[in-house]
N, C-alpha and C. Protein backbone atom coordinates (compact mmCIF):
# COMPACT_ATOMS: atom_id res chain seq x y z
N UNK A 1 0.85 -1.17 0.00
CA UNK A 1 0.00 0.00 0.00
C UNK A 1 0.90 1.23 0.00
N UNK A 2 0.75 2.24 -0.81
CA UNK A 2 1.47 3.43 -0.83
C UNK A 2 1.42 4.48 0.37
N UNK A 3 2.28 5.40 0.90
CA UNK A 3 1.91 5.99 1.95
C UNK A 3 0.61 6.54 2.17
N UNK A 4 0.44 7.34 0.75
CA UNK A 4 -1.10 8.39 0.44
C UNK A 4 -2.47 7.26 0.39
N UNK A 5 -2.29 6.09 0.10
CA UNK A 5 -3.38 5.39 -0.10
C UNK A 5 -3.89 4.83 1.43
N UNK A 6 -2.33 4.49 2.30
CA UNK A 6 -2.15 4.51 3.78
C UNK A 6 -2.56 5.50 4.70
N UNK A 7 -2.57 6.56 4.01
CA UNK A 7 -2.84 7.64 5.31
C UNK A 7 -4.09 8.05 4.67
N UNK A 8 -4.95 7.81 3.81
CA UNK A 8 -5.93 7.80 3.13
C UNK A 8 -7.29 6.88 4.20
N UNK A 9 -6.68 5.63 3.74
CA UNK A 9 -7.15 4.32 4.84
C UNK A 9 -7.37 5.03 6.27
N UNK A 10 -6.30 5.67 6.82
CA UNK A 10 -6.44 5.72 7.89
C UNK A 10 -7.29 6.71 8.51
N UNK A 11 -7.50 8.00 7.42
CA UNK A 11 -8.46 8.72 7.77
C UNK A 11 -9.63 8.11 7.65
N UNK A 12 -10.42 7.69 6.87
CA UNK A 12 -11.23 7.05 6.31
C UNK A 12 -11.85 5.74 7.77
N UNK A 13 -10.93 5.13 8.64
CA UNK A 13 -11.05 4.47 9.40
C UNK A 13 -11.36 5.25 10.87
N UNK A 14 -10.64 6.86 10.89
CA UNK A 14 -10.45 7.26 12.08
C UNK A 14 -11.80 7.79 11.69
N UNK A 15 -12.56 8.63 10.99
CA UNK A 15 -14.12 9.03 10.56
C UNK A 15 -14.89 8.21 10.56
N UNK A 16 -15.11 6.78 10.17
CA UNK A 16 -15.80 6.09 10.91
C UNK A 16 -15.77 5.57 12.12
N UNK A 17 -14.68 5.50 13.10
CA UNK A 17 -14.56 5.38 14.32
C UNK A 17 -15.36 6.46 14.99
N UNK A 18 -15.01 8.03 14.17
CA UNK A 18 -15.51 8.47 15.06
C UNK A 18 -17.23 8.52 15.06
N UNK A 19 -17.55 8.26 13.71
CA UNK A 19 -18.84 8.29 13.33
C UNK A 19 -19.57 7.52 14.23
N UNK A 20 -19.25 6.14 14.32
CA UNK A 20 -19.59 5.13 14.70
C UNK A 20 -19.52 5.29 16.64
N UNK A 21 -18.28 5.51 17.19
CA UNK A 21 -18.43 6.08 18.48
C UNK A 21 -19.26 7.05 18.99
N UNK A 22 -19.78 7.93 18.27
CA UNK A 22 -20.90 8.87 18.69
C UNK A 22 -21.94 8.73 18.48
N UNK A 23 -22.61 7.47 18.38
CA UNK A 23 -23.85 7.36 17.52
C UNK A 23 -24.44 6.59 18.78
N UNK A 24 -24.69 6.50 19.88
CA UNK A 24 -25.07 5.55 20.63
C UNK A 24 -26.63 5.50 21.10
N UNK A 25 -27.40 4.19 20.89
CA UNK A 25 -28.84 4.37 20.92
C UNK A 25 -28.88 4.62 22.49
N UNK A 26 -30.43 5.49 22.88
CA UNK A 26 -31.26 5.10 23.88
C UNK A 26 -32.36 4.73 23.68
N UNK A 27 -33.19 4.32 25.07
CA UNK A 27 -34.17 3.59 24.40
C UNK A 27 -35.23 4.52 25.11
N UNK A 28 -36.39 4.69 24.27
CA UNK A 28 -37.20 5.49 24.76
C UNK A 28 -37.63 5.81 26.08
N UNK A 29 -37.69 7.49 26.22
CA UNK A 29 -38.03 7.95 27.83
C UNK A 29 -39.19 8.36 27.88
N UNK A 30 -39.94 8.37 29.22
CA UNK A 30 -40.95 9.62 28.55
C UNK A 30 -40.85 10.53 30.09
N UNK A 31 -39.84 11.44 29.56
CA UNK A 31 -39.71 12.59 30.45
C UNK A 31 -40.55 13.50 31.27
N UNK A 32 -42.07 13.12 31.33
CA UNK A 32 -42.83 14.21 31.75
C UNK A 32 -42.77 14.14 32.94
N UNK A 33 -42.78 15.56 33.95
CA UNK A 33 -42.55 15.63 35.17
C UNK A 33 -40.73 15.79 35.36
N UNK A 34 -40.05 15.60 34.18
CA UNK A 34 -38.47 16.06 34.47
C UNK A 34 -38.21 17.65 33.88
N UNK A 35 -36.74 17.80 34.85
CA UNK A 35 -36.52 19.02 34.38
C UNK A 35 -35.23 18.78 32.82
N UNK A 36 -35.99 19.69 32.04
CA UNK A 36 -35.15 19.25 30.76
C UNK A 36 -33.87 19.44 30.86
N UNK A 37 -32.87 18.69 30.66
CA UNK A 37 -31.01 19.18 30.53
C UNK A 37 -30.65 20.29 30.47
N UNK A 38 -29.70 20.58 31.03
CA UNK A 38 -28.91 21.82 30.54
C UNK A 38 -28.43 21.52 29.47
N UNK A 39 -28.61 22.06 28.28
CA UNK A 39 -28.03 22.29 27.06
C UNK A 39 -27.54 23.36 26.26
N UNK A 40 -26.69 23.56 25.13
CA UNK A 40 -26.83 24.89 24.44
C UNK A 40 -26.85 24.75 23.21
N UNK A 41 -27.38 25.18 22.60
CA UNK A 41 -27.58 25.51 20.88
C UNK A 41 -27.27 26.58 20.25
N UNK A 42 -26.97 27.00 19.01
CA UNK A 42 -26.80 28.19 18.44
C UNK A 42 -27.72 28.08 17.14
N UNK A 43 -28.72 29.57 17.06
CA UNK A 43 -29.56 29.58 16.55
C UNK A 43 -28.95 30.36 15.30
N UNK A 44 -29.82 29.98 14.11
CA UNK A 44 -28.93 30.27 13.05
C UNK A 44 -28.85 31.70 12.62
N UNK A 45 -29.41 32.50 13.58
CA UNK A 45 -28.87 33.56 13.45
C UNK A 45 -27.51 34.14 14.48
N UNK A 46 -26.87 32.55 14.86
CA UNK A 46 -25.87 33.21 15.74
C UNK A 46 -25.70 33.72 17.08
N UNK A 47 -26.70 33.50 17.49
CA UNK A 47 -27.04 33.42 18.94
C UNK A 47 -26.74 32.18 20.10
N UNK A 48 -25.57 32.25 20.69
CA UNK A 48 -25.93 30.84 21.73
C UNK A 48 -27.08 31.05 22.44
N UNK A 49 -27.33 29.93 22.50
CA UNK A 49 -28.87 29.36 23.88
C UNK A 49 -28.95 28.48 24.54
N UNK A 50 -28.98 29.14 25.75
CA UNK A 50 -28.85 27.81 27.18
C UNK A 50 -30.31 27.18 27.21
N UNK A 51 -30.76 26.22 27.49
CA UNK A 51 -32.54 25.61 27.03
C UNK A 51 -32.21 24.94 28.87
N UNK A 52 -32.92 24.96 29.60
CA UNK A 52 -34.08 25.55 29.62
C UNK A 52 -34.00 26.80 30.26
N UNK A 53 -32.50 27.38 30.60
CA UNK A 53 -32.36 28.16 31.47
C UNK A 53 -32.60 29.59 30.48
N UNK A 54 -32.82 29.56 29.37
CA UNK A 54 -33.00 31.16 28.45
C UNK A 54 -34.95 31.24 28.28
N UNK A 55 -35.44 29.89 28.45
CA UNK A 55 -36.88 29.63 28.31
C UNK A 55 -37.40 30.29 29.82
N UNK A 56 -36.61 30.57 30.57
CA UNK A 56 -37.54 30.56 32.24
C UNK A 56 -38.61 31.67 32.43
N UNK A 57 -39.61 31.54 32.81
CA UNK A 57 -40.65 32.42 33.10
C UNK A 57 -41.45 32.62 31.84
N UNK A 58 -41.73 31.33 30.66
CA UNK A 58 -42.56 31.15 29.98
C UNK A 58 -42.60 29.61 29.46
N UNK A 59 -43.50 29.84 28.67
CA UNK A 59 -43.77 27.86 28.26
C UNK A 59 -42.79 28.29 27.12
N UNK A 60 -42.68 27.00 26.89
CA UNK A 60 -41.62 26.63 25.74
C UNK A 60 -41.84 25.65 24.96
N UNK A 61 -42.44 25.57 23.41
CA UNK A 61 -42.19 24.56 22.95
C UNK A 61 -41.64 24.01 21.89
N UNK A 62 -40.69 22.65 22.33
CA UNK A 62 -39.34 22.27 21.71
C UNK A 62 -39.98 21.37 20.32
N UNK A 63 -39.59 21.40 19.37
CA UNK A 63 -39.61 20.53 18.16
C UNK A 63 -38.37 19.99 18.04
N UNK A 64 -37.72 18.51 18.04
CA UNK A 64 -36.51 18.31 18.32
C UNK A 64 -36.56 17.12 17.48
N UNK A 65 -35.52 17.05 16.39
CA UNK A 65 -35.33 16.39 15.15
C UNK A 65 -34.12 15.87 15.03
N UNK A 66 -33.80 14.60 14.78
CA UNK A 66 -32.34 13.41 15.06
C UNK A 66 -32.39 13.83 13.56
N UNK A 67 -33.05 13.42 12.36
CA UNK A 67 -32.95 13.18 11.27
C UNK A 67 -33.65 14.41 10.27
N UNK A 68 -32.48 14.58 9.05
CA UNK A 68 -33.34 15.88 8.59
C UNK A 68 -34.68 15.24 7.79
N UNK A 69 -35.07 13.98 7.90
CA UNK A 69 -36.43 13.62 7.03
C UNK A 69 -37.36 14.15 8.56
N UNK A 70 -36.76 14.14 10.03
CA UNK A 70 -38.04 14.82 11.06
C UNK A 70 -38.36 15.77 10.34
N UNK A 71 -37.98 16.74 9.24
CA UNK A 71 -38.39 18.02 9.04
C UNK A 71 -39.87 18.39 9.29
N UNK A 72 -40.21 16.66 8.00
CA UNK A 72 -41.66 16.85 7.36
C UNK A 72 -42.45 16.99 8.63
N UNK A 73 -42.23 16.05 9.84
CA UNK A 73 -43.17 16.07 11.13
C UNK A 73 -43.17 17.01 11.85
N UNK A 74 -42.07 17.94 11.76
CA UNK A 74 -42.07 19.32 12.68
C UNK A 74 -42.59 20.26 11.72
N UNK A 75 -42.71 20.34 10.43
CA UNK A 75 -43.43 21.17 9.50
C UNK A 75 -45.32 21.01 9.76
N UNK A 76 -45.23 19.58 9.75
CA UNK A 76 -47.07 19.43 10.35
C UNK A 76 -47.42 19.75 12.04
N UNK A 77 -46.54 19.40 12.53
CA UNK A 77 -46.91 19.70 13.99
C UNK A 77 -46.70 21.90 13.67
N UNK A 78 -45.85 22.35 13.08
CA UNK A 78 -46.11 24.27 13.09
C UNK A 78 -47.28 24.49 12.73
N UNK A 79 -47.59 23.58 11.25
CA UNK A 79 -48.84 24.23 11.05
C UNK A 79 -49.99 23.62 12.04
N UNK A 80 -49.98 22.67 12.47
CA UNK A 80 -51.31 22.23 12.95
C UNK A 80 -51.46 23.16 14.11
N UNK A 81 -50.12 23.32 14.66
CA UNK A 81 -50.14 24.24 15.88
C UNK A 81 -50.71 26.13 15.31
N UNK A 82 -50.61 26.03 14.41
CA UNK A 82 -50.80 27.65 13.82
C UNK A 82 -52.73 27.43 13.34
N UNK A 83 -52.81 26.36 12.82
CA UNK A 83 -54.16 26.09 12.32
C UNK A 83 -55.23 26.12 13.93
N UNK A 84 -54.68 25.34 15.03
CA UNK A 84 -55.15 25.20 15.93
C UNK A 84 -55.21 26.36 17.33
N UNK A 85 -54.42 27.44 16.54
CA UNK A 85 -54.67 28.55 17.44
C UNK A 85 -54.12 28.44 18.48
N UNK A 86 -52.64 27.61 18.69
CA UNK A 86 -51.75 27.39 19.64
C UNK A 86 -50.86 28.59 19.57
N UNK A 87 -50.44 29.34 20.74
CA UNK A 87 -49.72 30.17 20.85
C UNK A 87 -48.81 30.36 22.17
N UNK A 88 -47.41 30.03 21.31
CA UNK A 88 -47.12 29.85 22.59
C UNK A 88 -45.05 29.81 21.80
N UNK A 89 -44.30 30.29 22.18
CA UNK A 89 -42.90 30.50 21.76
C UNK A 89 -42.44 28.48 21.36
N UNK A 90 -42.16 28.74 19.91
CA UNK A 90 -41.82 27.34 19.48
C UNK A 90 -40.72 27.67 18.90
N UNK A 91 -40.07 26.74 19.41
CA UNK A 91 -38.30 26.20 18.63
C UNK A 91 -37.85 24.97 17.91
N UNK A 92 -37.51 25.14 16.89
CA UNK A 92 -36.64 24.05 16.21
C UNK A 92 -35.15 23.76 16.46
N UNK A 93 -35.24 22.25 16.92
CA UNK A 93 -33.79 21.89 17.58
C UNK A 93 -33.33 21.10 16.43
N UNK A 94 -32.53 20.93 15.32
CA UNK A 94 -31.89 19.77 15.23
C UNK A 94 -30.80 19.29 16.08
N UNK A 95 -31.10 18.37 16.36
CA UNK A 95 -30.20 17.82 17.47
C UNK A 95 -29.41 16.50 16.34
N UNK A 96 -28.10 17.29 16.21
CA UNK A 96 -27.05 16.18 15.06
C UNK A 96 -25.85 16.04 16.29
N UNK A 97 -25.71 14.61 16.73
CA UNK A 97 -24.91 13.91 17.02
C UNK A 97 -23.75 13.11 16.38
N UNK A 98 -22.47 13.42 16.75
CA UNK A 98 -21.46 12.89 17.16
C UNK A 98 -19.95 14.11 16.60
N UNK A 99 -18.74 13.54 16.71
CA UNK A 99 -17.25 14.58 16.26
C UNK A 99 -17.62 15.35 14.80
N UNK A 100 -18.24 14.48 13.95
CA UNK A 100 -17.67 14.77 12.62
C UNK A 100 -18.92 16.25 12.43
N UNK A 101 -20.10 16.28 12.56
CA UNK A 101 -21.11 16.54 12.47
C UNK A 101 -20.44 17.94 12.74
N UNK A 102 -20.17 17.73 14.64
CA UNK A 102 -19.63 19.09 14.89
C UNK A 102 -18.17 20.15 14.57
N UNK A 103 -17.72 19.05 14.23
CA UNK A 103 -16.18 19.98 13.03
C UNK A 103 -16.94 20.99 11.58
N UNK A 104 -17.99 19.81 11.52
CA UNK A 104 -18.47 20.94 9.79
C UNK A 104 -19.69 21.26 10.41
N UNK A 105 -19.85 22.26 11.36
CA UNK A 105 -21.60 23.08 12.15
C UNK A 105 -21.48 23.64 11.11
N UNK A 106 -20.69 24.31 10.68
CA UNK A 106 -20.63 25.86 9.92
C UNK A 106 -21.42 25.59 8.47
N UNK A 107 -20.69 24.43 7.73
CA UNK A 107 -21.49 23.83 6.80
C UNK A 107 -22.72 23.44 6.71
N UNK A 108 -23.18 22.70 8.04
CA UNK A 108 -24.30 22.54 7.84
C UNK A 108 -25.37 23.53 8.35
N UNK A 109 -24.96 24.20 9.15
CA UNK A 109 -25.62 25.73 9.43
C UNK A 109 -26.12 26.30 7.95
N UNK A 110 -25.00 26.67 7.69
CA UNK A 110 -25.02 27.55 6.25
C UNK A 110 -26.28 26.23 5.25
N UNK A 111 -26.19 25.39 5.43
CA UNK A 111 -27.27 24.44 4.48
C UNK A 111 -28.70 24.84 5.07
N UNK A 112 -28.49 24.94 6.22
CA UNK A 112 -29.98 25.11 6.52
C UNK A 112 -30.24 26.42 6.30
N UNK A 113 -29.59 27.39 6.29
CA UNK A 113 -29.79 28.98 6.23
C UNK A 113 -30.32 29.28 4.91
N UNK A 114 -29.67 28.35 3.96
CA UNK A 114 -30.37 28.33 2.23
C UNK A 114 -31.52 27.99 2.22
N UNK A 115 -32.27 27.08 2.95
CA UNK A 115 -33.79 26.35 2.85
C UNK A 115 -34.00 26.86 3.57
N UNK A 116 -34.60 27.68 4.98
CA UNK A 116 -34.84 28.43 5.82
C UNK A 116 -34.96 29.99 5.50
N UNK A 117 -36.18 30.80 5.83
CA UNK A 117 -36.08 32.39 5.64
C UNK A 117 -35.47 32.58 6.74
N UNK A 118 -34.91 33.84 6.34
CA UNK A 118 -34.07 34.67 7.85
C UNK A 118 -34.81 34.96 8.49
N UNK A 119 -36.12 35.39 8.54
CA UNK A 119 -37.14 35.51 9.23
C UNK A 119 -37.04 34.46 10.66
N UNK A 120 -37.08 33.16 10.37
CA UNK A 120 -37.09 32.19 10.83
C UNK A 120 -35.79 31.56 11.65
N UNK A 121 -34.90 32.20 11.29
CA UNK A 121 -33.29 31.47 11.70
C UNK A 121 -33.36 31.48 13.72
N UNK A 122 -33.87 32.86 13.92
CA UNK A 122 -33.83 32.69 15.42
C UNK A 122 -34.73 31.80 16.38
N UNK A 123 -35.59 30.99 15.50
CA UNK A 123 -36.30 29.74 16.52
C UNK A 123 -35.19 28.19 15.82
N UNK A 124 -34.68 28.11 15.16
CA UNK A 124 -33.79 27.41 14.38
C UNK A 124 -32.33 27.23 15.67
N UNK A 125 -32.47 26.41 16.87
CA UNK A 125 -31.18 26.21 17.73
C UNK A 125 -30.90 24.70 17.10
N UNK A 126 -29.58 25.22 16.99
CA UNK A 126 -28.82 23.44 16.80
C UNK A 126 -28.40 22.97 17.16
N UNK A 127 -28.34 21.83 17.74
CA UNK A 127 -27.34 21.33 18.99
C UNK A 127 -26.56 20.41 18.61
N UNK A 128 -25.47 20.81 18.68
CA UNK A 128 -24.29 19.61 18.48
C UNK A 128 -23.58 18.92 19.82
N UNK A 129 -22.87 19.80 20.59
CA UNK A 129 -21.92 19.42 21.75
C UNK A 129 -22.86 18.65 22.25
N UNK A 130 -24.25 19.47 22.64
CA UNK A 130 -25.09 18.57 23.81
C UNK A 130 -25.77 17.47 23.20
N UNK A 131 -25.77 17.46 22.14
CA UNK A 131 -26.68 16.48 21.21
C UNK A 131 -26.93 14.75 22.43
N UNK A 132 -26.23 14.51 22.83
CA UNK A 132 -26.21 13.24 23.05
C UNK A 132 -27.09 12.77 24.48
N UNK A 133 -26.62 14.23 25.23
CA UNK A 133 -27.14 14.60 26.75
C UNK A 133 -29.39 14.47 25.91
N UNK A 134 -29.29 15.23 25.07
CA UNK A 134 -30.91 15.51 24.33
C UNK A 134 -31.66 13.97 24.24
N UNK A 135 -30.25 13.16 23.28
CA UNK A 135 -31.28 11.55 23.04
C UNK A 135 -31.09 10.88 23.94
N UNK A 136 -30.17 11.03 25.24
CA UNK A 136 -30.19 10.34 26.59
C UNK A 136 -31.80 10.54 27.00
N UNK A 137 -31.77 11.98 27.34
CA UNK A 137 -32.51 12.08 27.76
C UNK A 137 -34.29 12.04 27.33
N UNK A 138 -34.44 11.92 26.22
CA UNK A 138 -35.49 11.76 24.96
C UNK A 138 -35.62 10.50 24.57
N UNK A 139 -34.60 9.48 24.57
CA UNK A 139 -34.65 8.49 23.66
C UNK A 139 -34.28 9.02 22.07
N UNK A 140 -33.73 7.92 21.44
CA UNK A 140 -33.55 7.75 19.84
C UNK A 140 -33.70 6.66 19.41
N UNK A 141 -34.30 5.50 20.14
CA UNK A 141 -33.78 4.15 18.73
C UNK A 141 -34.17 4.51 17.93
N UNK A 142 -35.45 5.23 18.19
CA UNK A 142 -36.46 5.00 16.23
C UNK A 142 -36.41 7.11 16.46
N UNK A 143 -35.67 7.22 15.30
CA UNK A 143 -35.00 8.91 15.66
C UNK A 143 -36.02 9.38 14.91
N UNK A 144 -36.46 9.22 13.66
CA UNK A 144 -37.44 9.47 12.51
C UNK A 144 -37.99 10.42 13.20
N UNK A 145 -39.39 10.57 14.16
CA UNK A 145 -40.62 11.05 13.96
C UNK A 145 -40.10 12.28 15.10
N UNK A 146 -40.09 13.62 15.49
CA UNK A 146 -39.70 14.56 16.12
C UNK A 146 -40.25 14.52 17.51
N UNK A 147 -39.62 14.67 18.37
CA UNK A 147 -39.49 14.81 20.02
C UNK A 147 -40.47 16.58 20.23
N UNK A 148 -42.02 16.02 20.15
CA UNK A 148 -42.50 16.98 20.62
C UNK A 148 -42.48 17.45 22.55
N UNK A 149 -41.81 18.14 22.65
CA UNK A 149 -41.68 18.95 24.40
C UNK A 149 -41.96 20.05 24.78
N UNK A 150 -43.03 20.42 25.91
CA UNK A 150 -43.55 21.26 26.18
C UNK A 150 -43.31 21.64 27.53
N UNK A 151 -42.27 22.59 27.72
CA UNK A 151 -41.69 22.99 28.97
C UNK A 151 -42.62 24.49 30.17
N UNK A 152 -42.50 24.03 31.08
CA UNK A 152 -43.60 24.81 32.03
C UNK A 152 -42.61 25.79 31.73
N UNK A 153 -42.71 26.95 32.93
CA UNK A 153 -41.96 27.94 32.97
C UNK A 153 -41.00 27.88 34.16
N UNK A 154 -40.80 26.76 34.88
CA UNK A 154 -39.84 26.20 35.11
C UNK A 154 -38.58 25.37 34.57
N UNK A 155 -39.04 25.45 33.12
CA UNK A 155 -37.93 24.21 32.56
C UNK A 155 -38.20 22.85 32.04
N UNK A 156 -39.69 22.34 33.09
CA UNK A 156 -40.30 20.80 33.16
C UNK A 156 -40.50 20.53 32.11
N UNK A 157 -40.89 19.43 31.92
CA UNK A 157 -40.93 18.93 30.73
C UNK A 157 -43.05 18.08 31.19
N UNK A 158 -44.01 19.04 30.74
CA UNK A 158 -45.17 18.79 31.06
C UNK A 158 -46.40 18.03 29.73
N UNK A 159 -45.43 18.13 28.49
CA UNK A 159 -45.80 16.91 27.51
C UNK A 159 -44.55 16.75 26.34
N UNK A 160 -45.17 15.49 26.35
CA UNK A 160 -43.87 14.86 25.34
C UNK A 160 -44.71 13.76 24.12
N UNK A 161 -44.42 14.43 23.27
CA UNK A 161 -44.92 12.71 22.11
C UNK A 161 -43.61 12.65 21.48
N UNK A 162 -43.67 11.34 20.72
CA UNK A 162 -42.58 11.06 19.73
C UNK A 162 -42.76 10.07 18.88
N UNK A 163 -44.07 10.36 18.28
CA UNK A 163 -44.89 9.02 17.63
C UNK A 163 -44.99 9.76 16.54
N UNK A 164 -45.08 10.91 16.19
CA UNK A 164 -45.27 11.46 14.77
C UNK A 164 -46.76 12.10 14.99
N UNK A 165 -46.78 12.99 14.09
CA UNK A 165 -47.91 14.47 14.19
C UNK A 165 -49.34 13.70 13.89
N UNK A 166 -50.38 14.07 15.51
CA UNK A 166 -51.39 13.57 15.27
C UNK A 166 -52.24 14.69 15.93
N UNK A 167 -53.87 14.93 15.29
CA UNK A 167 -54.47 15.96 15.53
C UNK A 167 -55.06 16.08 17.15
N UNK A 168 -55.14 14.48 17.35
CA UNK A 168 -55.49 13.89 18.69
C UNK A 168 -54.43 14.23 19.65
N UNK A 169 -52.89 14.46 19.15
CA UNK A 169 -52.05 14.71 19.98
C UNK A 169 -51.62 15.69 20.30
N UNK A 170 -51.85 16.78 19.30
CA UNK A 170 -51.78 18.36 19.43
C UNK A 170 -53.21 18.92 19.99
N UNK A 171 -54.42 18.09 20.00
CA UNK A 171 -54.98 18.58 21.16
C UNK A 171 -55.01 18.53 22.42
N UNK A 172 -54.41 17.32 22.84
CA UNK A 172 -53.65 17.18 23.99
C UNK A 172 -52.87 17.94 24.76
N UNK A 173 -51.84 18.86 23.76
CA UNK A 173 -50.91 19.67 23.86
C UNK A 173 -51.63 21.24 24.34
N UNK A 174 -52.40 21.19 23.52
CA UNK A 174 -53.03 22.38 23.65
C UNK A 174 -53.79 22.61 25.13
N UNK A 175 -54.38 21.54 25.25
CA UNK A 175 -55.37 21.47 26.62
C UNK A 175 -54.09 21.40 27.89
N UNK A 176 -53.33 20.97 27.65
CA UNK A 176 -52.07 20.89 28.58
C UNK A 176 -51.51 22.16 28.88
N UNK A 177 -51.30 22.86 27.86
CA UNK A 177 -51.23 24.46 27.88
C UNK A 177 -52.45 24.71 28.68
N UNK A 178 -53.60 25.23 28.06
CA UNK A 178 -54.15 25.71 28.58
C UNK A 178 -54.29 25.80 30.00
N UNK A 179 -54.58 24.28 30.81
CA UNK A 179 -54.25 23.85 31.93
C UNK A 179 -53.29 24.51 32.66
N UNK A 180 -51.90 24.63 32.32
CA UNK A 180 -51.14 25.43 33.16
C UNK A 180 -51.15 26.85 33.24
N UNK A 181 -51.68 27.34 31.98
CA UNK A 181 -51.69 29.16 32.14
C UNK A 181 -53.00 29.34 33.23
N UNK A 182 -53.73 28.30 33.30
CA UNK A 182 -55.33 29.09 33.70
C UNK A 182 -54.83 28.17 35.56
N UNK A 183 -53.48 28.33 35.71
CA UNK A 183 -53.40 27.72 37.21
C UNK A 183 -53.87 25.98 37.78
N UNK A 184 -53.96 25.58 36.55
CA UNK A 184 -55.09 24.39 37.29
C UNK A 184 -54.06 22.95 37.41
N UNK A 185 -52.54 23.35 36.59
CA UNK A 185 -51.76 22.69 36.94
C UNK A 185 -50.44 22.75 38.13
C-alpha cells in the first residue's frame, strides 16, 4: 500500500470510528414531570442558547429532530399548531450527534440557512456538543418522527410525544397548555 493510499485508509477508518463512536442508541423515555437538561444551541442567526435556562418564566415549545427527514413532522406539527390557534414561543432543535457533524456546524448551518427564511433562523437552535445529553434524555432508537416537548416555565418537561404528528395529539398539547396558564396545573 502506498503511503497516500495509507494515510488515506487511515483517515477514512479514524471518521468512521468516530462516526460510529458517537452514535449511541437510547431507548425510549418519557420525560414528563423532568426538568429538561442543561443544554446549548446556536440559533442560526448566531445566537448561543442555554434551554431551559434562556426559556424561564414562559412555556416553551421544543420541536426536536435526530434526522433531517423529522423536518416533514415538525413542518405538520407548526402548522397544525398555527391552524389550531396554539400560541405559545416554538423552537426548532436539530439535534445532530457525534465529532464529525460538529467539526463541519458551519457547513451545515449555512445548508440550513439556504432552505430556511431569515425571518425564521432565530427559533432554528442546533445542537451539536449537547446532542447526546438531548437523546439520553429523549430516547432515539427510532429517531425518525420529532421529540415533541412542552416545557412549564420552570424548565419541566409537562408533555412529550414522539410518535409522529397527530391531531389527537396536538390537542392534547393544547389542553395541557391551557391547563397550566389558567393555574389548574
Amino acid at each position: 500500500m502506498t503511503r497516500v493510499a495509507g494515510n488515506l485508509f487511515a483517515l477514512a477508518l479514524l471518521l468512521t470510528l468516530l462516526a460510529v463512536g458517537c452514535s449511541a442508541t437510547h431507548p425510549r423515555q418519557d420525560p414528563v414531570g423532568e426538568i429538561f437538561p442543561v443544554v446549548r444551541g446556536n440559533s442560526l442567526d448566531d445566537r448561543e442558547v442555554r434551554i431551559p435556562r434562556d426559556f424561564a418564566g414562559t412555556e416553551t415549545l421544543l420541536l426536536i429532530g435526530y434526522e433531517m427527514d423529522s423536518q416533514f413532522d415538525i413542518d405538520r406539527w407548526l402548522l397544525g399548531l398555527n391552524q389550531a390557534g396554539v400560541v405559545v414561543p416554538t423552537y426548532e432543535l436539530p439535534t445532530i450527534r457525534g465529532m464529525v457533524p460538529g467539526l463541519i456546524s458551519g457547513v451545515i448551518n449555512n445548508g440550513m440557512r439556504s432552505g430556511i427564511p431569515s425571518e425564521d433562523w432565530a427559533i432554528v437552535l442546533t445542537i451539536y456538543q449537547d446532542a447526546d445529553v438531548v437523546a439520553a434524555f429523549l430516547g432515539n432508537e427510532i429517531p425518525l418522527p420529532a421529540r415533541v416537548v412542552l416545557l412549564d416555565q420552570s424548565g419541566r418537561v409537562v408533555f412529550f410525544h414522539d410518535r409522529g404528528y397527530s391531531t389527537r395529539s396536538l390537542l392534547q398539547l393544547k389542553n395541557e397548555l391551557e391547563q397550566i396558564r389558567s393555574g389548574r396545573k
